[in-house]
PDB file of N, CA and C in Angstrom:
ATOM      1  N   UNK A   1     124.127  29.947 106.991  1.00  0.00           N
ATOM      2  CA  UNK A   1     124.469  31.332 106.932  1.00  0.00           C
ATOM      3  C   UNK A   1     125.857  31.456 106.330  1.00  0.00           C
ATOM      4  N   UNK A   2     126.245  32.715 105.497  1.00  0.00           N
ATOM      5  CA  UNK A   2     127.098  32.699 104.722  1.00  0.00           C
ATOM      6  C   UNK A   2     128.232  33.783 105.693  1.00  0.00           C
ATOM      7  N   UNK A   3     128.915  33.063 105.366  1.00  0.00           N
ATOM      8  CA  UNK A   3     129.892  34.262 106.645  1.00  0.00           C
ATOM      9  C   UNK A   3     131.557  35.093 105.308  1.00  0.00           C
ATOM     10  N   UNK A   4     131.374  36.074 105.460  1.00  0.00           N
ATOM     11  CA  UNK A   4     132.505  36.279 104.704  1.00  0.00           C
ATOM     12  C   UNK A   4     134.008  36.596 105.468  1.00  0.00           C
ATOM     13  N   UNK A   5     135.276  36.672 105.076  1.00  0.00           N
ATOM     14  CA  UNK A   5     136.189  36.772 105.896  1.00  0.00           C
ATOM     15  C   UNK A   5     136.900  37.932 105.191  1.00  0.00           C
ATOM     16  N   UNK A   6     138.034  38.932 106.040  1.00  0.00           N
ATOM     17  CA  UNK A   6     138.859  39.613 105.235  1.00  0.00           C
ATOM     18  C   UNK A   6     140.156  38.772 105.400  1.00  0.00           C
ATOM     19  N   UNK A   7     140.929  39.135 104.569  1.00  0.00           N
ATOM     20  CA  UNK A   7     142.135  38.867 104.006  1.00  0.00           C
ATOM     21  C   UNK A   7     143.104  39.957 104.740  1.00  0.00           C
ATOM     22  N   UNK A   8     143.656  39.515 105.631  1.00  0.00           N
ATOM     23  CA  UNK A   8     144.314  40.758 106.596  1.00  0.00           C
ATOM     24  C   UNK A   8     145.811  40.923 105.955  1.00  0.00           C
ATOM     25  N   UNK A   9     146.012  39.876 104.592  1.00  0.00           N
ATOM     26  CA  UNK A   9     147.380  39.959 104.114  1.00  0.00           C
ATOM     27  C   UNK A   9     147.196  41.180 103.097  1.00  0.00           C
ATOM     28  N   UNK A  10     146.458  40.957 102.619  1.00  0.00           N
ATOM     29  CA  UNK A  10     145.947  42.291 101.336  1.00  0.00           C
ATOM     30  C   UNK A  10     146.144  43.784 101.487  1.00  0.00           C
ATOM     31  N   UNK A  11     147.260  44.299 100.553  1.00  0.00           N
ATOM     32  CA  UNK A  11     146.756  45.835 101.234  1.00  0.00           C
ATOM     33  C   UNK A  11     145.724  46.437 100.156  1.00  0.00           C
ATOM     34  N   UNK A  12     145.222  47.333 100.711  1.00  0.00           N
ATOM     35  CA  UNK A  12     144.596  48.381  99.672  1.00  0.00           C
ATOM     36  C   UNK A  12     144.860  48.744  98.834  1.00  0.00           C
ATOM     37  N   UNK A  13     143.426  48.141  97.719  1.00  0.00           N
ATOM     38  CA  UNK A  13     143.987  48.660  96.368  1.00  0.00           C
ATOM     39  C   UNK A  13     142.895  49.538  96.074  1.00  0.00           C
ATOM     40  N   UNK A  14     143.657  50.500  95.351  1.00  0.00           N
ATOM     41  CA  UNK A  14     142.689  51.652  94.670  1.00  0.00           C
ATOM     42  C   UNK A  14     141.062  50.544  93.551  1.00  0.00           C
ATOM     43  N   UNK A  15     140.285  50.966  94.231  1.00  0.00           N
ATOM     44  CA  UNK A  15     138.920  50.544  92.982  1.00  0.00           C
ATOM     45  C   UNK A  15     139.522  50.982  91.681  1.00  0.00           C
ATOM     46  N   UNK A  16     139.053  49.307  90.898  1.00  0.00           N
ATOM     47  CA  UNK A  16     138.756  49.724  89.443  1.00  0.00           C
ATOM     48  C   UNK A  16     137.817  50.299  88.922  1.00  0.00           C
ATOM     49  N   UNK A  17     137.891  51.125  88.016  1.00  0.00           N
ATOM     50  CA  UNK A  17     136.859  51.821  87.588  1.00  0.00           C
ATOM     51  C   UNK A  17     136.668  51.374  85.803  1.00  0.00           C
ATOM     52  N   UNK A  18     135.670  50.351  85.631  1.00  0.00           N
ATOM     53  CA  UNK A  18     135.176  49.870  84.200  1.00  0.00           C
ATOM     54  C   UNK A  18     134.251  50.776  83.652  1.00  0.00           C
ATOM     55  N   UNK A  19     134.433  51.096  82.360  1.00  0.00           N
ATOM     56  CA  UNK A  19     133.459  51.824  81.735  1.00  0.00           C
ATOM     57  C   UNK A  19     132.895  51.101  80.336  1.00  0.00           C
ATOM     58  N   UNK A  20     131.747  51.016  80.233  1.00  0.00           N
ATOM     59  CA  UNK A  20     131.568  50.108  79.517  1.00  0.00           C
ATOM     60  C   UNK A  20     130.769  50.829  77.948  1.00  0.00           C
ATOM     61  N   UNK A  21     130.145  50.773  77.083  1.00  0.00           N
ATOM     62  CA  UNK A  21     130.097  51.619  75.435  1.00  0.00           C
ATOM     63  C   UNK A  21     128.977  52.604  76.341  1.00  0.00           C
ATOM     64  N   UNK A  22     128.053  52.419  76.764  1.00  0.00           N
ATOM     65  CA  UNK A  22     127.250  53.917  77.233  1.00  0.00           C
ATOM     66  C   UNK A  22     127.843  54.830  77.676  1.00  0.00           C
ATOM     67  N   UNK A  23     128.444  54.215  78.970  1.00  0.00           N
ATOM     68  CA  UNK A  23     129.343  55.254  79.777  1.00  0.00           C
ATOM     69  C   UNK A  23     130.272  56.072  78.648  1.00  0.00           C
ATOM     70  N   UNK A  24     130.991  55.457  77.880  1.00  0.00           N
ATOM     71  CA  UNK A  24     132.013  56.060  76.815  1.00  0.00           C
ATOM     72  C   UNK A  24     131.218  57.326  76.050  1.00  0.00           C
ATOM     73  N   UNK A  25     130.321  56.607  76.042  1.00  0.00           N
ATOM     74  CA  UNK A  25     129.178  57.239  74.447  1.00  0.00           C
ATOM     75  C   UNK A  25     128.723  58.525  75.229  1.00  0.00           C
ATOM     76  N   UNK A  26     128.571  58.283  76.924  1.00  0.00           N
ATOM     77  CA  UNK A  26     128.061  59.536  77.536  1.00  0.00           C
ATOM     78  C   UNK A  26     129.107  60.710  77.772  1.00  0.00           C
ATOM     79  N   UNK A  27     130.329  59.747  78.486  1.00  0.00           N
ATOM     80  CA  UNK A  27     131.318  60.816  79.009  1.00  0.00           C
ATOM     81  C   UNK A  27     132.228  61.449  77.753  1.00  0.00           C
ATOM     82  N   UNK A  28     131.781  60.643  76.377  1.00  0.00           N
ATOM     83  CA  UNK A  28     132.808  61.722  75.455  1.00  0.00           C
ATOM     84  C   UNK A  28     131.485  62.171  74.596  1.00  0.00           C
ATOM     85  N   UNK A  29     130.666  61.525  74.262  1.00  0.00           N
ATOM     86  CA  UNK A  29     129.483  62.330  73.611  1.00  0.00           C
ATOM     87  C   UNK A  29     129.275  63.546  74.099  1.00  0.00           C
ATOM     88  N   UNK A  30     128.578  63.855  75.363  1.00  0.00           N
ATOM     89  CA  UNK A  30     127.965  65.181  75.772  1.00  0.00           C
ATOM     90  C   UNK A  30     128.749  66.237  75.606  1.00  0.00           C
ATOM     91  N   UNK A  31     130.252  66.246  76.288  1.00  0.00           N
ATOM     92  CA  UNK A  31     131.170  67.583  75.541  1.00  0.00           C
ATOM     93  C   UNK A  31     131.203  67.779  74.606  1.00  0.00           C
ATOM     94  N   UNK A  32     131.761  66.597  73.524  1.00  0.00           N
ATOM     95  CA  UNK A  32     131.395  66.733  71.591  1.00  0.00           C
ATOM     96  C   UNK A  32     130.310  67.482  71.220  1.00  0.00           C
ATOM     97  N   UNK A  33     129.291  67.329  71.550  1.00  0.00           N
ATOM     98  CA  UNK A  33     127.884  67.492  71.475  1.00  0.00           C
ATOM     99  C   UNK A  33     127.826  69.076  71.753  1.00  0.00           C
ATOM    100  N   UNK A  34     127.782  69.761  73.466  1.00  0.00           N
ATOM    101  CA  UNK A  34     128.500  71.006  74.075  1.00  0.00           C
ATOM    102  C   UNK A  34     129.004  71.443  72.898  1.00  0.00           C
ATOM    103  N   UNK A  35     130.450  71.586  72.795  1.00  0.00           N
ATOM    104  CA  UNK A  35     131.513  71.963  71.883  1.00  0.00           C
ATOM    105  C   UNK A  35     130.757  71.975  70.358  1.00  0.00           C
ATOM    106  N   UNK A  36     130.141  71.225  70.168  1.00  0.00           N
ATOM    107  CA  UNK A  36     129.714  71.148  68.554  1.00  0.00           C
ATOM    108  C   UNK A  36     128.835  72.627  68.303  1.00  0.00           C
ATOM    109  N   UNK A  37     127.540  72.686  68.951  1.00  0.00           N
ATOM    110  CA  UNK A  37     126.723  73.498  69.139  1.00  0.00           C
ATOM    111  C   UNK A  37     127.378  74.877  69.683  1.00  0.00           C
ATOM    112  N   UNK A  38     128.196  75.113  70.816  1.00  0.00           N
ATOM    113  CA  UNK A  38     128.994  76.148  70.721  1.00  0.00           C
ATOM    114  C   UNK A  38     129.680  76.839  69.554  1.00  0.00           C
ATOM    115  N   UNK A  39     130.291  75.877  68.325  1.00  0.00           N
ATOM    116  CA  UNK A  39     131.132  76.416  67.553  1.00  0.00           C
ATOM    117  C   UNK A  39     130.114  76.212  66.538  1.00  0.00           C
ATOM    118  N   UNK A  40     129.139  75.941  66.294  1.00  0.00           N
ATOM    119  CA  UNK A  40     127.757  76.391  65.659  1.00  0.00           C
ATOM    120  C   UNK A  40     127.108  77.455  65.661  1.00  0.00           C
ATOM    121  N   UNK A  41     126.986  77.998  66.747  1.00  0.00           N
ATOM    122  CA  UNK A  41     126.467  79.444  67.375  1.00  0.00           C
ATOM    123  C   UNK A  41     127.544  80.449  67.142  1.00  0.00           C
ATOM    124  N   UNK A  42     128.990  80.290  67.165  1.00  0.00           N
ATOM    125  CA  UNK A  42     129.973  81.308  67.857  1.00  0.00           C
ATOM    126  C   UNK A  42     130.243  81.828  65.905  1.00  0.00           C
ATOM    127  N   UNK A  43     130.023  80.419  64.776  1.00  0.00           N
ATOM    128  CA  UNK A  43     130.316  80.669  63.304  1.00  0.00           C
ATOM    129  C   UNK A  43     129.341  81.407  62.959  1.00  0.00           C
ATOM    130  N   UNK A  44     128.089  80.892  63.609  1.00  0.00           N
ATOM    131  CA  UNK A  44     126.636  82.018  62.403  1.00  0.00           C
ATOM    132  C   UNK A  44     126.649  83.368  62.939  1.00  0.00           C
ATOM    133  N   UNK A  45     127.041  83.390  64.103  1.00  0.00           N
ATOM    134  CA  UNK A  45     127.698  84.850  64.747  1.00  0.00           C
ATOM    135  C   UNK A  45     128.255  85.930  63.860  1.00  0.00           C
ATOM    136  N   UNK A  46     129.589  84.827  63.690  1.00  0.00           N
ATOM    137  CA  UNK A  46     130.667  85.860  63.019  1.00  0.00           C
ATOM    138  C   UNK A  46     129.923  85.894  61.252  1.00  0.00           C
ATOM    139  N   UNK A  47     129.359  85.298  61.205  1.00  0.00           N
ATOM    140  CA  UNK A  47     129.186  85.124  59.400  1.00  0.00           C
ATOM    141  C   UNK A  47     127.859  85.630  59.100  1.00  0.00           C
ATOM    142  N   UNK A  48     127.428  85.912  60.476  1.00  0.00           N
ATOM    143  CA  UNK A  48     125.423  87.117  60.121  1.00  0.00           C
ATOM    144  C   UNK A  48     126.126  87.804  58.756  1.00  0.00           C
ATOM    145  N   UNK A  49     124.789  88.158  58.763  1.00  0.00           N
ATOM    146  CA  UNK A  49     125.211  89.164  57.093  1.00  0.00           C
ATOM    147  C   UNK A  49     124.018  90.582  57.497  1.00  0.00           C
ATOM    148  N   UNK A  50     123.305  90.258  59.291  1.00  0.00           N
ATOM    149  CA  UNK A  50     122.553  91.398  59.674  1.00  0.00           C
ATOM    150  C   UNK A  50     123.567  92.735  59.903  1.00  0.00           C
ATOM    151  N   UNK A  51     122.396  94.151  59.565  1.00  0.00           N
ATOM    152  CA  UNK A  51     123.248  95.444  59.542  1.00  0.00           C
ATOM    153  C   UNK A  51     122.058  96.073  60.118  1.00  0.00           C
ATOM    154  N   UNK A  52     122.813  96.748  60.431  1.00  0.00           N
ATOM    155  CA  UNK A  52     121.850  98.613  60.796  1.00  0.00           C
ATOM    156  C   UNK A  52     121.557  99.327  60.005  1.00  0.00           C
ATOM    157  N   UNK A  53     120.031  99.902  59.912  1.00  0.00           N
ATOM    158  CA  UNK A  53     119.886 100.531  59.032  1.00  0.00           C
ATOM    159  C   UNK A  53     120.286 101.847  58.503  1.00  0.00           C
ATOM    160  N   UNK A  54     120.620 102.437  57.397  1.00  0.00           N
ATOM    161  CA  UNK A  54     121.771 103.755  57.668  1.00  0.00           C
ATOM    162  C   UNK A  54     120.597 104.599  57.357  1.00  0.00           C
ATOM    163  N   UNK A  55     119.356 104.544  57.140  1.00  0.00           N
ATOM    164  CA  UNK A  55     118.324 105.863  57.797  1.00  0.00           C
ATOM    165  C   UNK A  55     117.413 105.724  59.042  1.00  0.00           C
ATOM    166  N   UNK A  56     117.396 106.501  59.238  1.00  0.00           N
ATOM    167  CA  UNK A  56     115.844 106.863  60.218  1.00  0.00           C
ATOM    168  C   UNK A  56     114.653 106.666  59.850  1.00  0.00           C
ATOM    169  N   UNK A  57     114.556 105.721  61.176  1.00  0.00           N
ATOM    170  CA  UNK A  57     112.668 104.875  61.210  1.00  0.00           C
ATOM    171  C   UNK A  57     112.290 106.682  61.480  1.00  0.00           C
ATOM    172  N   UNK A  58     110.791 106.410  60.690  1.00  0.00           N
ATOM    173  CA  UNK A  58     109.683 107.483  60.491  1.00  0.00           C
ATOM    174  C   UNK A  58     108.639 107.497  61.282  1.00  0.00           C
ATOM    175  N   UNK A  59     108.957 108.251  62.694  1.00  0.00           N
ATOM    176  CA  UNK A  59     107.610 108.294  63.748  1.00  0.00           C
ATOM    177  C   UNK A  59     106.477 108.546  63.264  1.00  0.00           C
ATOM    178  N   UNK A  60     105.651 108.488  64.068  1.00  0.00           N
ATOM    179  CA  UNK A  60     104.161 109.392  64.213  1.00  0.00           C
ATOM    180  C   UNK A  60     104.064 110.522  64.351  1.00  0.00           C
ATOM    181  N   UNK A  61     104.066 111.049  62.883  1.00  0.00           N
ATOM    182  CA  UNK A  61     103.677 112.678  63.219  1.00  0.00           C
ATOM    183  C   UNK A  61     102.385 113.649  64.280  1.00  0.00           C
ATOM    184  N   UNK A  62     103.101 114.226  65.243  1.00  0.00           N
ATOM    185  CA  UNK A  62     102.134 114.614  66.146  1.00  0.00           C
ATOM    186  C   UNK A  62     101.671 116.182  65.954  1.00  0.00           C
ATOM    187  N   UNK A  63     100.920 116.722  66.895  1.00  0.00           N
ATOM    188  CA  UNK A  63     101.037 118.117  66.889  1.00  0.00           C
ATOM    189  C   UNK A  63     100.265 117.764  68.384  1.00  0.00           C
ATOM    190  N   UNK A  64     101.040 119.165  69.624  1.00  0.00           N
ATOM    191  CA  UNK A  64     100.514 119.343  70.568  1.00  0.00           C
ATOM    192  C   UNK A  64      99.705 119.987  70.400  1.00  0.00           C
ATOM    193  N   UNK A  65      98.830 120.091  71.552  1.00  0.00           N
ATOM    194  CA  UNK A  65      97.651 120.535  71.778  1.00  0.00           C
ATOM    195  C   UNK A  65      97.919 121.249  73.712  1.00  0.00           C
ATOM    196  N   UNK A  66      97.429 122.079  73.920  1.00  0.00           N
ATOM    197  CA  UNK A  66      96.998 122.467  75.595  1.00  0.00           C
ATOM    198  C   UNK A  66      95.450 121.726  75.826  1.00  0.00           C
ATOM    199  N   UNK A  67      95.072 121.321  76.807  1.00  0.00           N
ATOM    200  CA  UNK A  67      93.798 120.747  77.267  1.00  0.00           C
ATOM    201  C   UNK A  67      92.927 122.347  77.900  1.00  0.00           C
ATOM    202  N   UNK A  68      91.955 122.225  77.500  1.00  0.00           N
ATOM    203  CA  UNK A  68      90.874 123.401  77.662  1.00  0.00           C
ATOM    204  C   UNK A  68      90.310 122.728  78.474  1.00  0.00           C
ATOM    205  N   UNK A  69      89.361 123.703  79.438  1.00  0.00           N
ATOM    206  CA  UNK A  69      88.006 123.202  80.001  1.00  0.00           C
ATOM    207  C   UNK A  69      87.236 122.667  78.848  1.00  0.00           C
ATOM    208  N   UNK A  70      86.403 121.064  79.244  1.00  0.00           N
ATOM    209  CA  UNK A  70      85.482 120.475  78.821  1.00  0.00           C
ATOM    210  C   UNK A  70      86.057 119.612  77.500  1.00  0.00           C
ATOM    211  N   UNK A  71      87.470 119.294  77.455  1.00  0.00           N
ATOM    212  CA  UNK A  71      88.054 118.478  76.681  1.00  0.00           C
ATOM    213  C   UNK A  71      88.372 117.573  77.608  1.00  0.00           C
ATOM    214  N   UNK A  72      88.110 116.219  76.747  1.00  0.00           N
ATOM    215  CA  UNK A  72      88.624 114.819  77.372  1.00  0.00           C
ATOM    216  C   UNK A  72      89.435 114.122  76.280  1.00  0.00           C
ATOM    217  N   UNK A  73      89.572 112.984  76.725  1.00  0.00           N
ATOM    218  CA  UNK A  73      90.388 111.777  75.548  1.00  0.00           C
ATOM    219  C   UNK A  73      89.400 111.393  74.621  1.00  0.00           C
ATOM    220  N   UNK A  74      88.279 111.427  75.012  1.00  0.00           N
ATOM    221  CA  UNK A  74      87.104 111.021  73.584  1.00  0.00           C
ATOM    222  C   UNK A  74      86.721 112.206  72.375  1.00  0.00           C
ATOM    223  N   UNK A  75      86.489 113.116  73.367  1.00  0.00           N
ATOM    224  CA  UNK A  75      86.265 114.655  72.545  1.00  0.00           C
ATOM    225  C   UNK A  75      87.946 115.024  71.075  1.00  0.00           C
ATOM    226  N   UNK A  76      88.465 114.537  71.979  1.00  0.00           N
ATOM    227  CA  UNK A  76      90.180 114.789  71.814  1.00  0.00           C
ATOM    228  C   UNK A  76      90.228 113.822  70.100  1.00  0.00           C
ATOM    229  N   UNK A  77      90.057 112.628  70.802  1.00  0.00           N
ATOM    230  CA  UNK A  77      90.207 111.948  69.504  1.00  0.00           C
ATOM    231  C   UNK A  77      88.869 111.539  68.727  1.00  0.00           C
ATOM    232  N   UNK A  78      87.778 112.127  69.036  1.00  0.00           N
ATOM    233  CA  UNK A  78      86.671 112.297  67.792  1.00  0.00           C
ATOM    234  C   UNK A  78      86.851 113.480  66.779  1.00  0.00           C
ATOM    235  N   UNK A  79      87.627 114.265  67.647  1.00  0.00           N
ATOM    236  CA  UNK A  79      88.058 115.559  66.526  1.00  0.00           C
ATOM    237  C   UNK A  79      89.347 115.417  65.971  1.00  0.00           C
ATOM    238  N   UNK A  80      90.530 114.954  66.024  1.00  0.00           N
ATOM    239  CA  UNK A  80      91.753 115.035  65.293  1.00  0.00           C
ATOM    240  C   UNK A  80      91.285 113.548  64.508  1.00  0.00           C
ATOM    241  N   UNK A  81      90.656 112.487  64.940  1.00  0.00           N
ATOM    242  CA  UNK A  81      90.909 111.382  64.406  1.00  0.00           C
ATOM    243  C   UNK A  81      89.646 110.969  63.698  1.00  0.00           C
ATOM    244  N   UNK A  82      89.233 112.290  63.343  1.00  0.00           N
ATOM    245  CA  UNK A  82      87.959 112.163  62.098  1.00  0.00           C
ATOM    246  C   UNK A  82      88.095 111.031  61.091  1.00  0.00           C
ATOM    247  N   UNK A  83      86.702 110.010  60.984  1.00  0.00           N
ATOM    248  CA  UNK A  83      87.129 108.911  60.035  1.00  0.00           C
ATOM    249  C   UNK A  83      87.471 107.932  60.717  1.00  0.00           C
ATOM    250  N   UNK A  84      88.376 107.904  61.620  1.00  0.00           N
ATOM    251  CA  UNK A  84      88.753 106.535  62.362  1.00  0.00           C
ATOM    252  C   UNK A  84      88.031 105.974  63.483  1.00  0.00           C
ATOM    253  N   UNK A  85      88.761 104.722  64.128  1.00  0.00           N
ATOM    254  CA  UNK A  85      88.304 104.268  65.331  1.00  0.00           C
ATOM    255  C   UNK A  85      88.028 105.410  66.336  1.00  0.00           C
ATOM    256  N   UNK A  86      87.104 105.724  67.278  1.00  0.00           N
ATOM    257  CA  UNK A  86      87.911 106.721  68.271  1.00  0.00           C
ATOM    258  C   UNK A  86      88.722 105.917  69.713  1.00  0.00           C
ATOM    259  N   UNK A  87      87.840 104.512  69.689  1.00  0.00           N
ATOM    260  CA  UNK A  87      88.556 103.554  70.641  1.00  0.00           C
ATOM    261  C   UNK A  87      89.915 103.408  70.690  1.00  0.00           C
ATOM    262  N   UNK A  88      90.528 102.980  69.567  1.00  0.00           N
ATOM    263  CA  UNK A  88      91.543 103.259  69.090  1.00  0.00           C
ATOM    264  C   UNK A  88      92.630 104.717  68.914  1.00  0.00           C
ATOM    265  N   UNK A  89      91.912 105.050  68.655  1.00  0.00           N
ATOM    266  CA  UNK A  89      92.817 106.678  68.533  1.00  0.00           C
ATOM    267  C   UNK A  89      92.604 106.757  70.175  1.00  0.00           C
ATOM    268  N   UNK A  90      92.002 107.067  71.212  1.00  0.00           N
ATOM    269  CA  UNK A  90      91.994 106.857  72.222  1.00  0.00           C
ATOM    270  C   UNK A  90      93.344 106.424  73.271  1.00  0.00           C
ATOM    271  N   UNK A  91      93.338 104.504  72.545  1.00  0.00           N
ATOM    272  CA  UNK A  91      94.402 104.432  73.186  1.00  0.00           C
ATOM    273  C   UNK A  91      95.856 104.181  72.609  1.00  0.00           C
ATOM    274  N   UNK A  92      95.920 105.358  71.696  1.00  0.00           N
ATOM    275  CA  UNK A  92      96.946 106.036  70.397  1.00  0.00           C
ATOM    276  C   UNK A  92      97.539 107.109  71.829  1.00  0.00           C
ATOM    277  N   UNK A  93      96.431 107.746  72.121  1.00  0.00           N
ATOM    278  CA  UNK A  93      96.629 108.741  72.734  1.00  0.00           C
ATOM    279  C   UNK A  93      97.346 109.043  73.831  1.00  0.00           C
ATOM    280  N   UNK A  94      96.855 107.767  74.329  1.00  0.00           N
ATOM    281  CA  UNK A  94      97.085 107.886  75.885  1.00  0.00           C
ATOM    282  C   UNK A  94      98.788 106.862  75.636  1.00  0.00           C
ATOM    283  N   UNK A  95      99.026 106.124  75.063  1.00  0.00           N
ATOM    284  CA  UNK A  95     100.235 105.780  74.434  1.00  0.00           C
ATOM    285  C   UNK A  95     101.386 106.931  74.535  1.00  0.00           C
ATOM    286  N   UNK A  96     101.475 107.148  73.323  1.00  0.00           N
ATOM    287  CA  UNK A  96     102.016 108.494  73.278  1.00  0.00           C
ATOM    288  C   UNK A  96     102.466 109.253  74.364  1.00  0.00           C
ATOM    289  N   UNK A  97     100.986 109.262  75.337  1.00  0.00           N
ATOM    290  CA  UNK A  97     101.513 110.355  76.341  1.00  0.00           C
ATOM    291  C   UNK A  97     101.842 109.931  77.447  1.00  0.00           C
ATOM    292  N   UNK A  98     101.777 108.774  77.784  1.00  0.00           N
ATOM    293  CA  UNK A  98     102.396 107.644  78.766  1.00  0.00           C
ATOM    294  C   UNK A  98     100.915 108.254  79.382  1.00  0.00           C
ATOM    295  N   UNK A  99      99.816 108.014  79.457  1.00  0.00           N
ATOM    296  CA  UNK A  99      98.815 108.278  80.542  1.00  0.00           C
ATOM    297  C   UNK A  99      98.183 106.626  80.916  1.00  0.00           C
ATOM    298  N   UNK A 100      98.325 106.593  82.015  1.00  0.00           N
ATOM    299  CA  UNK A 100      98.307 105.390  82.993  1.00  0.00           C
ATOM    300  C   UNK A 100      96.411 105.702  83.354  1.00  0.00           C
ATOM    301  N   UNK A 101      95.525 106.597  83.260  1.00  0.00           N
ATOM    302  CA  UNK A 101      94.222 106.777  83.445  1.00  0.00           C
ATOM    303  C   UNK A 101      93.625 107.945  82.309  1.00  0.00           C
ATOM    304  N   UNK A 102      92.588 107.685  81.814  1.00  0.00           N
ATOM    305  CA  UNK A 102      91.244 108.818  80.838  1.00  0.00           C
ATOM    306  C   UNK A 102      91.187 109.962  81.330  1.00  0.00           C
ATOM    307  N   UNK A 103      92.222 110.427  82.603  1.00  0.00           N
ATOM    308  CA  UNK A 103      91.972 111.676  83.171  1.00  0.00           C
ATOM    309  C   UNK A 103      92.844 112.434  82.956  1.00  0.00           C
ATOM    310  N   UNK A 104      92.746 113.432  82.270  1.00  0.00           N
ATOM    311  CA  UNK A 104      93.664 114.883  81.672  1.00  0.00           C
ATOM    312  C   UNK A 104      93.101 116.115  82.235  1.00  0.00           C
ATOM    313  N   UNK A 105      93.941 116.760  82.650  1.00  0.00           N
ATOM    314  CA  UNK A 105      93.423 118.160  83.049  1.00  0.00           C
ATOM    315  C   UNK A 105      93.906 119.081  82.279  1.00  0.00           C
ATOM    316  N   UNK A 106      93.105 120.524  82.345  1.00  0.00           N
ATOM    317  CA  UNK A 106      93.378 121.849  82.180  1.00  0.00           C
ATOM    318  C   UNK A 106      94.683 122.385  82.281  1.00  0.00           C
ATOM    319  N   UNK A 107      95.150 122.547  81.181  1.00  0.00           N
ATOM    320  CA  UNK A 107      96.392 122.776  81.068  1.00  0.00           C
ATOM    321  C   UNK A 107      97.400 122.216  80.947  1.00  0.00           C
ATOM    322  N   UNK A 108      97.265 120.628  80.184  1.00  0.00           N
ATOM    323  CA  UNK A 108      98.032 119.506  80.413  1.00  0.00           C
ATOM    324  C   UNK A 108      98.657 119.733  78.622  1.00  0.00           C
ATOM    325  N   UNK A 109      99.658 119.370  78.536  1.00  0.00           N
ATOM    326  CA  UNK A 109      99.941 119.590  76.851  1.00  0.00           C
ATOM    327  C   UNK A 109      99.802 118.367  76.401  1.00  0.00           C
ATOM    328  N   UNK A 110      98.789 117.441  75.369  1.00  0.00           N
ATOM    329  CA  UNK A 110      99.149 116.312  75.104  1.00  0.00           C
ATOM    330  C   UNK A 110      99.690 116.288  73.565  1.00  0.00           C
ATOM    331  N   UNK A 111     100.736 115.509  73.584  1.00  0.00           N
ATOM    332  CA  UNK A 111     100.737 115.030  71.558  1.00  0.00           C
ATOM    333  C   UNK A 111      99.641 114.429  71.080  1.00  0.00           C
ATOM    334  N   UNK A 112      98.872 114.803  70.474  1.00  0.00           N
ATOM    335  CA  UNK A 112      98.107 113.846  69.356  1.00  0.00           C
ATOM    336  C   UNK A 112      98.153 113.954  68.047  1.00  0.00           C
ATOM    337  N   UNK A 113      98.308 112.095  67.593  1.00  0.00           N
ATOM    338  CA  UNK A 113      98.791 111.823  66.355  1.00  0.00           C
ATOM    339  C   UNK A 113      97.866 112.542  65.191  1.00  0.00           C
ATOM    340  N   UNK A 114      98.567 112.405  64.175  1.00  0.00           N
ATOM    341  CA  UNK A 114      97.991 112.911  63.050  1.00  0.00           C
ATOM    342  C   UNK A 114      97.764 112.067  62.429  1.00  0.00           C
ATOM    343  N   UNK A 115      96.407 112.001  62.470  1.00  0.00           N
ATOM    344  CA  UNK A 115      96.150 110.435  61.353  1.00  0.00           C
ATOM    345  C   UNK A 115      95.424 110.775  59.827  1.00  0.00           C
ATOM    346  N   UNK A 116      96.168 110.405  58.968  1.00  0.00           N
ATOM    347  CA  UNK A 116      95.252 110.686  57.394  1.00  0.00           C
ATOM    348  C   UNK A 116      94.298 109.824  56.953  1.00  0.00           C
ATOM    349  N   UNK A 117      93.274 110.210  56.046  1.00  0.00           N
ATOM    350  CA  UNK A 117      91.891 109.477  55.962  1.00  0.00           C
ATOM    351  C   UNK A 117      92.759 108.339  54.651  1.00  0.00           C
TER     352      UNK A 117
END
């Protein structure tokens, strides 16, 4: 059996700390690396060549309508959206009017788009 002894003359010394080419390659690589890509991002930033456009995007021309007795969302968009999908114009419709269900009542004002053939 191997018995070890201390040295009661010795005082305490602070641990060495060896670093050997990985350790180096890690602890100064990864900030380089960090830092590189930061001042990569922070240059294409300043040097965009993107702008705002100086006119106005062109909505969907609408025209309201009041809801009558015996109008729905299908009736609705088989007649303004003559020629087209009505599935589609459908859910044009309900878009537009933020409608969360196919159910519109009497007296409800909806926008519907104006679509050309």
């Amino acid at each position: 059996m191997a018995h070890a002894t201390l040295d009661s003359n010795r005082t305490a010394e602070p641990l060495k700390i060896r670093i050997n080419r990985r350790g180096w390659a890690v602890l100064v690589g990864i900030p380089v690396f960090v830092l590189t890509i930061a001042a990569a991002f922070f240059v294409s930033m300043m040097t965009s060549s993107a702008q705002a456009s100086s006119t106005l995007p062109q909505g969907v021309q609408t025209i309201g309508i009041t809801v009558v007795p015996g109008d729905s969302l299908w009736s609705l968009a088989g007649e303004y959206a003559s020629g087209h999908d009505v599935n589609s114009a459908v859910e044009h419709i309900a878009e537009l009017n933020d409608l969360r269900t196919s159910e519109i009542r009497v007296g409800d004002t909806l926008e519907i788009p104006v679509l050309s053939n």
